[in-house]
Protein backbone atom coordinates (compact mmCIF):
# COMPACT_ATOMS: atom_id res chain seq x y z
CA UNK A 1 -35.48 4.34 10.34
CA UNK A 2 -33.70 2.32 7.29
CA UNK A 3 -34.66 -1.17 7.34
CA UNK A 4 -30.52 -1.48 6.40
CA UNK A 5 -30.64 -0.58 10.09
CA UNK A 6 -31.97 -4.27 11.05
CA UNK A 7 -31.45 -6.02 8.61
CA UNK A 8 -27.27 -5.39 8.25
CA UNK A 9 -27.01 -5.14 11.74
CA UNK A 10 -24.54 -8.42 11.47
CA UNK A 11 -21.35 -10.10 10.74
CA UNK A 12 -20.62 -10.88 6.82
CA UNK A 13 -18.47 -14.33 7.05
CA UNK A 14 -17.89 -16.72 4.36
CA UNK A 15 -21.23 -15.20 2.24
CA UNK A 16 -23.70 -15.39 5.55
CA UNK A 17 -25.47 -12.93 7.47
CA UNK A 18 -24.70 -14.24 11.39
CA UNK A 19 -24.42 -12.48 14.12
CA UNK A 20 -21.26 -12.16 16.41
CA UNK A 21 -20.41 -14.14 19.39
CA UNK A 22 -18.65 -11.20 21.67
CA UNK A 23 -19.88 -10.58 24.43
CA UNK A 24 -21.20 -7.12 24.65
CA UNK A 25 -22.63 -4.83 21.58
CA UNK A 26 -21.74 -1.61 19.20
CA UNK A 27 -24.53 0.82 19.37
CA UNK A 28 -24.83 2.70 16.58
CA UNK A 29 -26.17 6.39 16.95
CA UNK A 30 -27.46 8.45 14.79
CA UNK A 31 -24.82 11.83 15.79
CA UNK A 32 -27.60 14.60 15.26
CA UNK A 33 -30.60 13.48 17.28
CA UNK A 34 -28.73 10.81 19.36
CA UNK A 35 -31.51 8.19 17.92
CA UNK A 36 -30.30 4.29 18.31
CA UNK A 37 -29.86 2.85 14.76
CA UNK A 38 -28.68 -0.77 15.38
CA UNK A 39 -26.85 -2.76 18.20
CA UNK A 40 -24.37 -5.24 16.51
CA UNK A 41 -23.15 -7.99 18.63
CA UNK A 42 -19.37 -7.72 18.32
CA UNK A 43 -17.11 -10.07 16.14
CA UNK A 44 -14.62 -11.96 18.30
CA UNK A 45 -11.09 -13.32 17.66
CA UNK A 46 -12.38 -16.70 16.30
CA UNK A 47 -14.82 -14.74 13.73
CA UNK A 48 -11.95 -12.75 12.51
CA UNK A 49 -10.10 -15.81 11.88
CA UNK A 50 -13.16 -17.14 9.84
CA UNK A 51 -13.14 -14.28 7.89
CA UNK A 52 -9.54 -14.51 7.07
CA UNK A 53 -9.88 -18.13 6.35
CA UNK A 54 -12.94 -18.06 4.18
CA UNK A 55 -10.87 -15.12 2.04
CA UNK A 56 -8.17 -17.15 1.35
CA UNK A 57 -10.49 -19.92 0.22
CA UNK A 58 -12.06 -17.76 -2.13
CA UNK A 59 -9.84 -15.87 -3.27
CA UNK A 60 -8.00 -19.36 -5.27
CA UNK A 61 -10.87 -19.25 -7.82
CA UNK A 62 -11.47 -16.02 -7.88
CA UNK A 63 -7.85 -14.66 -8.60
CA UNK A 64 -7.39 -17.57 -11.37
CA UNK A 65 -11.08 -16.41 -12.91
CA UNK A 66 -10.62 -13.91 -16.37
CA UNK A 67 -10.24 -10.70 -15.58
CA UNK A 68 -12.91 -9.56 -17.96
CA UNK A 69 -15.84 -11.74 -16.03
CA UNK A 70 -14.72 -10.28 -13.07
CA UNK A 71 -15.52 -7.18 -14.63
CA UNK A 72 -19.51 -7.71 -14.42
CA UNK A 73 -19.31 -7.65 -10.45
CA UNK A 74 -18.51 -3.93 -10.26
CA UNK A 75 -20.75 -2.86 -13.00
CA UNK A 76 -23.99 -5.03 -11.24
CA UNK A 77 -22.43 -3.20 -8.28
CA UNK A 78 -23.09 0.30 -10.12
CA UNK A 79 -26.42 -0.71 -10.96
CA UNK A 80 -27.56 -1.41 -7.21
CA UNK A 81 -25.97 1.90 -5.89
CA UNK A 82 -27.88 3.76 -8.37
CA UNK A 83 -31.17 2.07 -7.71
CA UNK A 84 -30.92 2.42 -3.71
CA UNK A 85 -29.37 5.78 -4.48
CA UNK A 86 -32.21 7.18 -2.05
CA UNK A 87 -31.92 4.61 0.20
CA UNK A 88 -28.15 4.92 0.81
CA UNK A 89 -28.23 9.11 0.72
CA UNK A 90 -30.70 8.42 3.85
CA UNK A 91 -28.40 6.02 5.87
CA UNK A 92 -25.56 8.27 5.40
CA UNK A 93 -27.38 10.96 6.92
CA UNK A 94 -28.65 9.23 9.28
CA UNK A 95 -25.15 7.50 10.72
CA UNK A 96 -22.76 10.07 9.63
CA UNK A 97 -24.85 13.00 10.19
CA UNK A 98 -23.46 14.06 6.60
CA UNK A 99 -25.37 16.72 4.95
CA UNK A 100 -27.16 15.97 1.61
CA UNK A 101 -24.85 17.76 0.43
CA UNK A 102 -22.36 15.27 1.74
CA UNK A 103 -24.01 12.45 0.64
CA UNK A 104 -24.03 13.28 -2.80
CA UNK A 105 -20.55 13.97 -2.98
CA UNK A 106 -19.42 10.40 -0.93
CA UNK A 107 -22.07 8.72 -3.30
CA UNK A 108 -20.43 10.66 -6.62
CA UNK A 109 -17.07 9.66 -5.68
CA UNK A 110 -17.78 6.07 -5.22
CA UNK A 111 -19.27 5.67 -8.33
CA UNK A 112 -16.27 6.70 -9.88
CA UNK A 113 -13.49 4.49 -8.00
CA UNK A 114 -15.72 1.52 -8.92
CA UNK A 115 -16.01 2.91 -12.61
CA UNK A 116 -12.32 2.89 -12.13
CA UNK A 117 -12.26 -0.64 -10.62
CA UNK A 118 -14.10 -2.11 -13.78
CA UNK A 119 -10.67 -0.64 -15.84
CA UNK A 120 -8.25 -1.75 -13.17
CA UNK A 121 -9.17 -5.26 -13.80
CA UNK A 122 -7.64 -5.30 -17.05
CA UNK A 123 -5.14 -3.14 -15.69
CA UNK A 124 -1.82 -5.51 -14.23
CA UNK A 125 0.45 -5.90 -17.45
CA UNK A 126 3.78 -8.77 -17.46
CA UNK A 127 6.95 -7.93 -18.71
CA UNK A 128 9.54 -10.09 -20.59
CA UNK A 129 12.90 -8.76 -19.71
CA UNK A 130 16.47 -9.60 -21.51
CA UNK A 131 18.33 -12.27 -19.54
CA UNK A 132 22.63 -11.89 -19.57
CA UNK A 133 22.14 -15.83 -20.09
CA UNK A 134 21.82 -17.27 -23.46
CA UNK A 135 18.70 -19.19 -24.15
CA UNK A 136 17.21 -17.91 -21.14
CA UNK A 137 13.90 -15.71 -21.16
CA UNK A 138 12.60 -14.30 -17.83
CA UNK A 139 9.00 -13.38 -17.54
CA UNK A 140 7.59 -11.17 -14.36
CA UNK A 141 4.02 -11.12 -13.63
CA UNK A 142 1.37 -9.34 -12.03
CA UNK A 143 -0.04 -11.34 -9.32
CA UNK A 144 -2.61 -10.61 -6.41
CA UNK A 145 -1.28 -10.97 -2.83
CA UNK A 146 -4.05 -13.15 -1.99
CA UNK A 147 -6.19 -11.24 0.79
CA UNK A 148 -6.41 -7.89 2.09
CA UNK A 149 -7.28 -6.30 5.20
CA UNK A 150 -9.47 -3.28 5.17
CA UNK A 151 -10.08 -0.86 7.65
CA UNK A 152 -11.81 2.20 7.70
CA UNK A 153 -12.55 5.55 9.37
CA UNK A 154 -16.00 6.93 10.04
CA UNK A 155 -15.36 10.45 7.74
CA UNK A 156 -15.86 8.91 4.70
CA UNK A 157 -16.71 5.38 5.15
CA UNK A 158 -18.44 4.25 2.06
CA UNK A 159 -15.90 6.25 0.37
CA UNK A 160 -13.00 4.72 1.66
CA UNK A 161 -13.99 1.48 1.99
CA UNK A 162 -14.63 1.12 -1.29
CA UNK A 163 -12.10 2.80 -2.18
CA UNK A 164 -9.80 0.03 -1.03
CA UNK A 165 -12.24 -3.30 -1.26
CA UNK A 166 -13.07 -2.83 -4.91
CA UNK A 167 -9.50 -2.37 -6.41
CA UNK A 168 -8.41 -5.63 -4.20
CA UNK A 169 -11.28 -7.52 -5.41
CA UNK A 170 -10.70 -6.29 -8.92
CA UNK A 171 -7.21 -7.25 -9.13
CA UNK A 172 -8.00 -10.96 -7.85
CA UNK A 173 -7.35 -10.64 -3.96
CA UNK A 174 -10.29 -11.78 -1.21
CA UNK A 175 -10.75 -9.25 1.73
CA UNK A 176 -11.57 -8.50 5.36
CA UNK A 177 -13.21 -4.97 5.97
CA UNK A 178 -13.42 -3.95 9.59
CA UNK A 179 -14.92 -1.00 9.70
CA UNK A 180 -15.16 2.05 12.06
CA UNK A 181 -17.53 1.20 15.16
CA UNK A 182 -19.00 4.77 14.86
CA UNK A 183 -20.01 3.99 11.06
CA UNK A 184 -20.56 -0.36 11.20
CA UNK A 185 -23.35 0.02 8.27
CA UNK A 186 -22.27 2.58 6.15
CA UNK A 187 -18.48 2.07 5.98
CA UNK A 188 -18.84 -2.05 6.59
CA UNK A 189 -22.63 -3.99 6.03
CA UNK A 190 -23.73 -1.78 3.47
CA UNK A 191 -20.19 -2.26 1.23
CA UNK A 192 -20.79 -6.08 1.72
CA UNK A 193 -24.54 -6.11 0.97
CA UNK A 194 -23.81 -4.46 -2.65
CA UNK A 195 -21.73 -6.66 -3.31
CA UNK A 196 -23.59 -9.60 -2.45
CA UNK A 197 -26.30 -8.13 -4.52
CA UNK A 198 -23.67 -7.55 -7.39
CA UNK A 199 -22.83 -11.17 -7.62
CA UNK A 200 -20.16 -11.62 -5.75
CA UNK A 201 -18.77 -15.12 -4.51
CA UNK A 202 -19.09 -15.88 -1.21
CA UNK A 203 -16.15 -15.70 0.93
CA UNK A 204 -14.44 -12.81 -0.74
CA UNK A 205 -15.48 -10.18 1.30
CA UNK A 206 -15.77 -10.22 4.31
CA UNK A 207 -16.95 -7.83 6.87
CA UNK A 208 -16.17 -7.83 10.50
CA UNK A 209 -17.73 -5.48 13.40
CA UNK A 210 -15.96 -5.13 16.17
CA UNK A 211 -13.01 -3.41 18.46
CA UNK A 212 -9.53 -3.92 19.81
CA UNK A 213 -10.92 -4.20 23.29
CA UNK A 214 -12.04 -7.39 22.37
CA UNK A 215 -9.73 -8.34 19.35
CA UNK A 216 -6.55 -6.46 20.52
CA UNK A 217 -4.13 -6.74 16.91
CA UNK A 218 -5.46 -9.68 15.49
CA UNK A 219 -7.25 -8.10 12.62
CA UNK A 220 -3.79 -6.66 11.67
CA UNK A 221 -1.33 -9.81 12.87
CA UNK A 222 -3.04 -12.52 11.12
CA UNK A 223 -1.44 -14.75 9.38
CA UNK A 224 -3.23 -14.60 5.78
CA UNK A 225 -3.32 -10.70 4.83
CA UNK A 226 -0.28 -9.82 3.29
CA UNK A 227 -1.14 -6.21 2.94
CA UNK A 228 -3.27 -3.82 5.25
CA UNK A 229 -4.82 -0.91 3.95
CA UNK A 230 -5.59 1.69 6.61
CA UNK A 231 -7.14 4.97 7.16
CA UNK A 232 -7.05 6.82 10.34
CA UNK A 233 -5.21 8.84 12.61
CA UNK A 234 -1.61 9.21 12.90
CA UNK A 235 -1.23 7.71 16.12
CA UNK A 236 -3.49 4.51 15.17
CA UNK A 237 -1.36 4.42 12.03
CA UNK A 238 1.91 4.12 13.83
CA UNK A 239 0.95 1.13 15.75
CA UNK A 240 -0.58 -0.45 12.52
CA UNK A 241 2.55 -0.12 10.52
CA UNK A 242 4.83 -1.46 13.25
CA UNK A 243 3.11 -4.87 14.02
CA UNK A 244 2.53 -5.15 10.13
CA UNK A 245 6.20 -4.99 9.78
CA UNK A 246 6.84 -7.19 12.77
CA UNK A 247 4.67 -9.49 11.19
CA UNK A 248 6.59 -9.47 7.49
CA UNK A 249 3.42 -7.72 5.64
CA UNK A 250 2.70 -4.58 3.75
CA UNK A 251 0.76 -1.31 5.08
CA UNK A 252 -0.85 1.27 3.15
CA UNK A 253 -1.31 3.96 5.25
CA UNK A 254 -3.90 7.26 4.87
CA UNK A 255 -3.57 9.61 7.71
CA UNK A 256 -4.16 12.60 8.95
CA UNK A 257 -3.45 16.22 7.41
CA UNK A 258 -2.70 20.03 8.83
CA UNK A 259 -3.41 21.05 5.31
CA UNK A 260 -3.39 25.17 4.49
CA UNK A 261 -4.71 27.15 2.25
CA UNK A 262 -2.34 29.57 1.07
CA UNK A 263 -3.53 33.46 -0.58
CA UNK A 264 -0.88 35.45 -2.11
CA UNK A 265 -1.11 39.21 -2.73
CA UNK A 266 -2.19 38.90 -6.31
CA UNK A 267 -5.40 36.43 -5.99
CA UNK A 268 -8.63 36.59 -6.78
CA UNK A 269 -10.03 37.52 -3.24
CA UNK A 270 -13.42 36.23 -3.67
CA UNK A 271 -12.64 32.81 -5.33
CA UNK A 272 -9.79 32.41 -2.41
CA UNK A 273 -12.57 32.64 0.36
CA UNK A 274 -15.17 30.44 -1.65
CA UNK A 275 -11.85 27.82 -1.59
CA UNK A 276 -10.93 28.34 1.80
CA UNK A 277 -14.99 28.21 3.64
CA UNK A 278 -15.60 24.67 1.60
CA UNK A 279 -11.89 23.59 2.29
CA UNK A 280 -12.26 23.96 5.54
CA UNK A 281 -16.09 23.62 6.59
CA UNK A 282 -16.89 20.52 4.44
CA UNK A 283 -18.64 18.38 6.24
CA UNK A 284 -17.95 20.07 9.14
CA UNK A 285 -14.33 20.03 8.98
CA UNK A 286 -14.19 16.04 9.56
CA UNK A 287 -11.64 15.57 6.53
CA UNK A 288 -8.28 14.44 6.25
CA UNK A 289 -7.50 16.90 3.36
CA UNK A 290 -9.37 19.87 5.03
CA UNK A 291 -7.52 23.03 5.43
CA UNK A 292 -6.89 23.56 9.25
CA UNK A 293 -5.08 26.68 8.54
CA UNK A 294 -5.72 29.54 6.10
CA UNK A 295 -2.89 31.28 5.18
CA UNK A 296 -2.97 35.43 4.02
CA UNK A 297 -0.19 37.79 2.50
CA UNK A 298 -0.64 40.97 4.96
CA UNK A 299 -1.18 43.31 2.34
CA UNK A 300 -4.82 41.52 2.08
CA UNK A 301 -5.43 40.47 5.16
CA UNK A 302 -7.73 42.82 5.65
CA UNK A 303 -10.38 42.44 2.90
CA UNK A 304 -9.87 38.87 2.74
CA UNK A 305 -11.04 38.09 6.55
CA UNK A 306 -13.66 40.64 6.45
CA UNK A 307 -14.99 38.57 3.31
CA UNK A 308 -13.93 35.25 4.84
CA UNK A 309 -15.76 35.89 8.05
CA UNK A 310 -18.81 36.97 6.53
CA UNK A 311 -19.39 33.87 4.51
CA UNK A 312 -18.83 31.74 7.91
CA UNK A 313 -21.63 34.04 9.09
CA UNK A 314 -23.86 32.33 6.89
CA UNK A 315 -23.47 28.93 6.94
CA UNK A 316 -26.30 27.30 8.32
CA UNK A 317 -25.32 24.64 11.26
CA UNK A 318 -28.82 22.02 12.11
CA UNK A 319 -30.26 19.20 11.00
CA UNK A 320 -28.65 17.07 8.42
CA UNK A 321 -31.73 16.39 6.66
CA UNK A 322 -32.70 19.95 5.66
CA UNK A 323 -30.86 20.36 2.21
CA UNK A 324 -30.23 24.09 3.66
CA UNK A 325 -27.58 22.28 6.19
CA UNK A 326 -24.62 23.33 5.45
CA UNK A 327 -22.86 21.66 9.09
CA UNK A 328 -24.34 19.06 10.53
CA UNK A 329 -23.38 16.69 13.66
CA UNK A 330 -19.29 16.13 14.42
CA UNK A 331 -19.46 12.04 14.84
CA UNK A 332 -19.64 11.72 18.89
CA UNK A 333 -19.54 13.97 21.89
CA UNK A 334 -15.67 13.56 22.55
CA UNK A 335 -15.05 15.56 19.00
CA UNK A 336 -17.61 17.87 20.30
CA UNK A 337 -15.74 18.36 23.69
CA UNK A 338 -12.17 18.13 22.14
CA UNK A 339 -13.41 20.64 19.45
CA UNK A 340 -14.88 22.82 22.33
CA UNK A 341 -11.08 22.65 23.96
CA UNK A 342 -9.41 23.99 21.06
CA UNK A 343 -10.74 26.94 20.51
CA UNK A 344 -10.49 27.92 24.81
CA UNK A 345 -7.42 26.57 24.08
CA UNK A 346 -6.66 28.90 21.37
CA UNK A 347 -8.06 31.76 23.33
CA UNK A 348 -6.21 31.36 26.40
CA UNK A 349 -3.24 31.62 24.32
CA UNK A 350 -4.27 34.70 23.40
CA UNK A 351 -5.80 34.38 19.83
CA UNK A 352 -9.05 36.26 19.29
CA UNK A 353 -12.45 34.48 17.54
CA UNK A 354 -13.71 36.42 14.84
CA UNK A 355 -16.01 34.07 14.96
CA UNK A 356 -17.05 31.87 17.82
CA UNK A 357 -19.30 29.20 17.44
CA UNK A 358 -21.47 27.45 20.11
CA UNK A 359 -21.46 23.68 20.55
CA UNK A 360 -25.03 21.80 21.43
CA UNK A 361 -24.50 18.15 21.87
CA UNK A 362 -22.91 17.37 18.61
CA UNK A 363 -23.72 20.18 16.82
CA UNK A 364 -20.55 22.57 16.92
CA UNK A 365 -20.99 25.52 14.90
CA UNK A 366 -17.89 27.27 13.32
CA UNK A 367 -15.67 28.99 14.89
CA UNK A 368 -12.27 31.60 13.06
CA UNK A 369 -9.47 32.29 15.11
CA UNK A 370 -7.10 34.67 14.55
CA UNK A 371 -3.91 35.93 16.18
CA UNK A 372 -2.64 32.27 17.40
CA UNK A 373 1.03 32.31 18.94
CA UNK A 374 3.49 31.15 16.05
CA UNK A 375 4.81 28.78 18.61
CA UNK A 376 1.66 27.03 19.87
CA UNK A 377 1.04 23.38 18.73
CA UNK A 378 -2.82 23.94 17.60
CA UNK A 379 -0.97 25.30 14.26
CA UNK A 380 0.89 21.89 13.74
CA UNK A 381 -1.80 19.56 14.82
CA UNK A 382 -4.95 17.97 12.77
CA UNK A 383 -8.16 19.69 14.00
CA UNK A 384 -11.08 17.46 13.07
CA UNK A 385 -13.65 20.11 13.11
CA UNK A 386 -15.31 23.38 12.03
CA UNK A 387 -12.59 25.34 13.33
CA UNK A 388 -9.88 27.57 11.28
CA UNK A 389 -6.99 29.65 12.10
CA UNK A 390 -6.13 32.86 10.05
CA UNK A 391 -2.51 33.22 10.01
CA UNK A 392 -0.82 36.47 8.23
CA UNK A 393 2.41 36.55 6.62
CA UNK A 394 4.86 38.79 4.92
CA UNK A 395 6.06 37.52 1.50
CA UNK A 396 6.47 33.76 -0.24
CA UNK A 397 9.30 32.90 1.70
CA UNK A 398 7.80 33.26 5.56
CA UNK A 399 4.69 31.31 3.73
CA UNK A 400 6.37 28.32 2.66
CA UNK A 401 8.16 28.25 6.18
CA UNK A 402 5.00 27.93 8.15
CA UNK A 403 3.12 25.88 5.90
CA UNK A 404 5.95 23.22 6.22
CA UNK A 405 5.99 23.74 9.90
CA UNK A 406 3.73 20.70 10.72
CA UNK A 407 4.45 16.81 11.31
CA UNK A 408 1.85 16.41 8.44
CA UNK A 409 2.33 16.50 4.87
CA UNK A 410 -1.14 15.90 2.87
CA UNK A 411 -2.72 18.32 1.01
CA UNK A 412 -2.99 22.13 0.33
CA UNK A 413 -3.50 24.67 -2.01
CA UNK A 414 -2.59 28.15 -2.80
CA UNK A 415 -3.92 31.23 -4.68
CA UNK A 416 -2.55 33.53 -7.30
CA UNK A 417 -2.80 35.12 -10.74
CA UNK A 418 0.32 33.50 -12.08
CA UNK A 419 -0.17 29.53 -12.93
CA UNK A 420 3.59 28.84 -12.55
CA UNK A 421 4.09 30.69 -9.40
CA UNK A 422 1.68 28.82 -8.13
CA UNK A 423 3.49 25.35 -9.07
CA UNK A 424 6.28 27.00 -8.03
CA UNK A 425 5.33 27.54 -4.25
CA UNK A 426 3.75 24.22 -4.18
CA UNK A 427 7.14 22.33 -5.27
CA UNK A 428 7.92 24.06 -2.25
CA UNK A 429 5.74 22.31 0.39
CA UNK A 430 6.77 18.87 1.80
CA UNK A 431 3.32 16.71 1.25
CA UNK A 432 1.82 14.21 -1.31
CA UNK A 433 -0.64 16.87 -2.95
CA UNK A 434 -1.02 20.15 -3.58
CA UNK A 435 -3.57 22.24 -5.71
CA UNK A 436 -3.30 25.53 -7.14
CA UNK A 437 -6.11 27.73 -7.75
CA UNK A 438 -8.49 25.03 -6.09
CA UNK A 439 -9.48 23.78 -2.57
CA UNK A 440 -7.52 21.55 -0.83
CA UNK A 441 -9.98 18.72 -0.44
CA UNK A 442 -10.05 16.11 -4.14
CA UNK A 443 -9.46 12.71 -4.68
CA UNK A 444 -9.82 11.31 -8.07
CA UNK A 445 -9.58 7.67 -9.14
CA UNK A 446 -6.50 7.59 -11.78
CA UNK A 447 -4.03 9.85 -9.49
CA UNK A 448 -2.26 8.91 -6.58
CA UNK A 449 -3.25 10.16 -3.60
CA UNK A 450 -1.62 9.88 -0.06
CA UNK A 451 0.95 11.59 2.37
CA UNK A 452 4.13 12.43 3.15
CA UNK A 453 5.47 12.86 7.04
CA UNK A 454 3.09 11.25 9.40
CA UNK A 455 0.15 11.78 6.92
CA UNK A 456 0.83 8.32 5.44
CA UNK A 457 3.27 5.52 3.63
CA UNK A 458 2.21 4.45 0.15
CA UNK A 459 -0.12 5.90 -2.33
CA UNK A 460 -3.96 4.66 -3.56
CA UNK A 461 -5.75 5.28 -6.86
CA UNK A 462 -4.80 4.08 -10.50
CA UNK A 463 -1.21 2.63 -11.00
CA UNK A 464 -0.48 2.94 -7.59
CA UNK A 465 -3.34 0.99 -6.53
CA UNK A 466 -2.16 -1.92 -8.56
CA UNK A 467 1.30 -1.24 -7.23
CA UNK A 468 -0.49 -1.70 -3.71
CA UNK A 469 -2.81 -4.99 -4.12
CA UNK A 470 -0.39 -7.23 -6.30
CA UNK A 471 3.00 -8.39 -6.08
CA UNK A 472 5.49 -9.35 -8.77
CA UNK A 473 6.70 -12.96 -10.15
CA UNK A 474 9.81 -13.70 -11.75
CA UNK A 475 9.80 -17.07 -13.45
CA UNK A 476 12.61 -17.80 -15.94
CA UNK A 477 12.34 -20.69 -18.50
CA UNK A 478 16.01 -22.04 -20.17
CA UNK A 479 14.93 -22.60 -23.75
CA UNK A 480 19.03 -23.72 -24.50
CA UNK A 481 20.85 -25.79 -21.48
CA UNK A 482 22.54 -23.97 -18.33
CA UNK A 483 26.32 -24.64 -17.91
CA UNK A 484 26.76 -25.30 -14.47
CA UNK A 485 30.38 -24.89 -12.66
CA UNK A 486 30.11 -28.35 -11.02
């Protein structure tokens, strides 16, 4: 076992390692063999408020320092990542049960948001805009919102930790990462332990382990965040976005998907089912982005699912650590149960599995479905797993209809020989992304990702990120005299 096991098996407050003062523990499992990584005394409301305060300490200095020194943090931080490369592709596996495969594709992306976060520095730009007023010039700055409040999911948690921390941190802002008590190292301790090794000054970042059972909303209602970033489910991300508004602060909010792949008539068969087995099996299904549904013109239905259903025949569901994984673990036995519903669900209903995978603890093994009612809600729903429906459909028109017939609106993709019909169908489709010719699962540092529906508010990477993190200041200076009316 990883000594970042024991040794990050702690709070991060204020630039100390400490345990928490709650009273009862997070055990951390490893997912595939059920082995105990760590036991992490919980964080309680007082330690959250430490956290906050020691941010907004920080952060003072730190948002006043030149942008270009605080530059050097993220590239030390590049430097540590890719000497503990080994190290960190091990704890992944171990927590996550993410394949290496997995691993080097969480590890790949990270690299490249904080490649990103080195530009985004230098990034926020003032304006001087005319004034109506004679002698009067009016300046509007870019200026961080002080701290932010991180929390992420246990799908990608380096990833999208990260993904959040380093532009805050970048653009001047302290932070609070809470991170998801199924992933406490990888998507919390670990983050904070680069960092610390990347020079970093104390205090501004922060991580906290813990749960609402003992914290209830006080990560998110606290006084000092002004924005909280969030990735989760829909129904978390409801409740999040209300008491942030109740509470006069901003939300950025990355939720769930129903995402389909969609084949027309005229694609390339073969590249269509490569697209559609990674869209949808990727580490075993656990992603936002994944394709839930796969979507065929009738005229191919045939071919395609024989081809589609023979690939699922050989991927290869086990251990993690064997780079011939291809599925390992789900992340706890209730997605191994509520996975296990679905498809009986789905069966009941009347669909038929073309291929139907057994579950062993938290191993579930694929499973296709075909022939699911039009009218039953496991087509409109976000399954977290290695399952897939095959839904037929008769011409462009009936395809955009059910692809649109979801609550979610993240991702998706669709196939064909023409280019433009393809951007044409995907104008079509009510969500914040959509690919053509490609899977349906990127994410890519300089475009803006997020939802629309209940699959999120707000958008992440590149502009947007600095649209997220900072705030704008108008300050006017009279260079002639004012003329007031009295």
């Amino acid at each position: 076992m990883s000594s970042y096991f024991t040794d990050l098996a702690q709070q991060y407050i204020d630039g100390e390692w400490r345990p928490g003062t709650g009273s009862w523990d997070i055990i951390d499992f490893n997912p595939y063999d059920g082995e105990k990584l760590a036991s992490i005394t919980i964080a309680t409301v007082e330690e959250v408020d430490d956290a906050y305060r020691a941010a907004e300490r920080a952060q003072k200095q730190w948002g006043a320092t030149n942008a270009y020194a605080r530059r050097a943090v993220f590239e030390k931080a590049l430097a540590v990542i890719d000497e503990r490369e080994a190290e960190i592709t091990d704890v992944i596996i171990a927590e996550l049960g993410g394949t290496r495969l997995k691993a080097a594709f969480e590890l790949h992306l990270v690299r490249e948001f904080l490649r990103e976060a080195v530009q985004l520095a230098l990034r926020p730009e003032g304006k001087i805009i005319p004034s109506p007023v004679d002698g009067k010039e009016n300046r509007l700055y870019r200026v961080p919102v002080g701290v932010v409040g991180v929390i992420s999911p246990f799908n990608f948690p380096f990833l999208l930790s990260v993904k959040s921390v380093a532009p805050a941190l970048a653009l001047g802002n302290g932070v609070v990462l809470k991170p998801h008590q199924n992933t406490p190292i990888v998507g919390g301790s670990l983050v904070a332990k680069i960092f610390e090794e990347a020079g970093l000054p104390g205090g501004l970042l922060n991580v906290v382990i813990t749960d609402i059972a003992e914290i209830g909303d006080a990560f998110i209602e606290h006084p000092v965040p002004k924005v909280i970033s969030f990735t989760g489910s829909d129904k978390v991300g409801r409740h999040v976005a209300t008491v942030c508004a109740a509470n006069f602060k901003r939300s950025v909010l990355e939720l769930g998907g129903n995402s389909a792949l969609v084949v027309l008539e005229d694609a390339d068969i073969d590249y269509a089912v490569d697209a559609a087995v990674f869209s949808r099996y990727v580490h075993q299904g656990q992603v936002c982005m994944a394709a839930n549904r796969v979507l065929v013109d009738r005229s191919i239905e045939a071919e395609f699912t024989e081809k589609f259903v023979a690939k699922v025949r050989t991927l290869k569901t086990g251990d993690p650590r064997d780079p011939q994984t291809v599925i390992g673990p789900v992340i706890n036995a209730s997605q191994a149960d509520a996975l296990s519903g679905v498809v009986e669900q789905a069966i009941t209903e009347g669909a038929t599995a073309l291929v139907r995978g057994t579950t062993t603890d938290n191993l579930v093994e694929p499973s296709v479905l075909t022939g699911v009612p039009a009218d039953s809600d496991l087509l409109r729903q976000e399954v977290f797993g290695p399952v897939v429906f095959l839904v037929p459909f008769d011409g462009e028109e009936e395809a955009v209809r059910i692809v649109n017939d979801t609550p979610y609106g993240l991702s998706g993709a669709v196939h064909t020989a023409d280019v433009e019909r393809g951007v044409s169908f995907a104008k079509q489709i009510d969500t914040g992304m959509f690919h053509v010719n490609d899977g349906t699962v990127h994410d890519e540092p300089l475009v803006p990702f997020g939802g629309e529906k209940h699959s999120g508010i707000g958008r992440l990477n590149g502009e947007t990120t600095v649209d997220a993190f900072t705030t704008t200041k108008w300050i006017s200076v009279q260079h002639g005299r004012s003329r007031f009316p009295f």
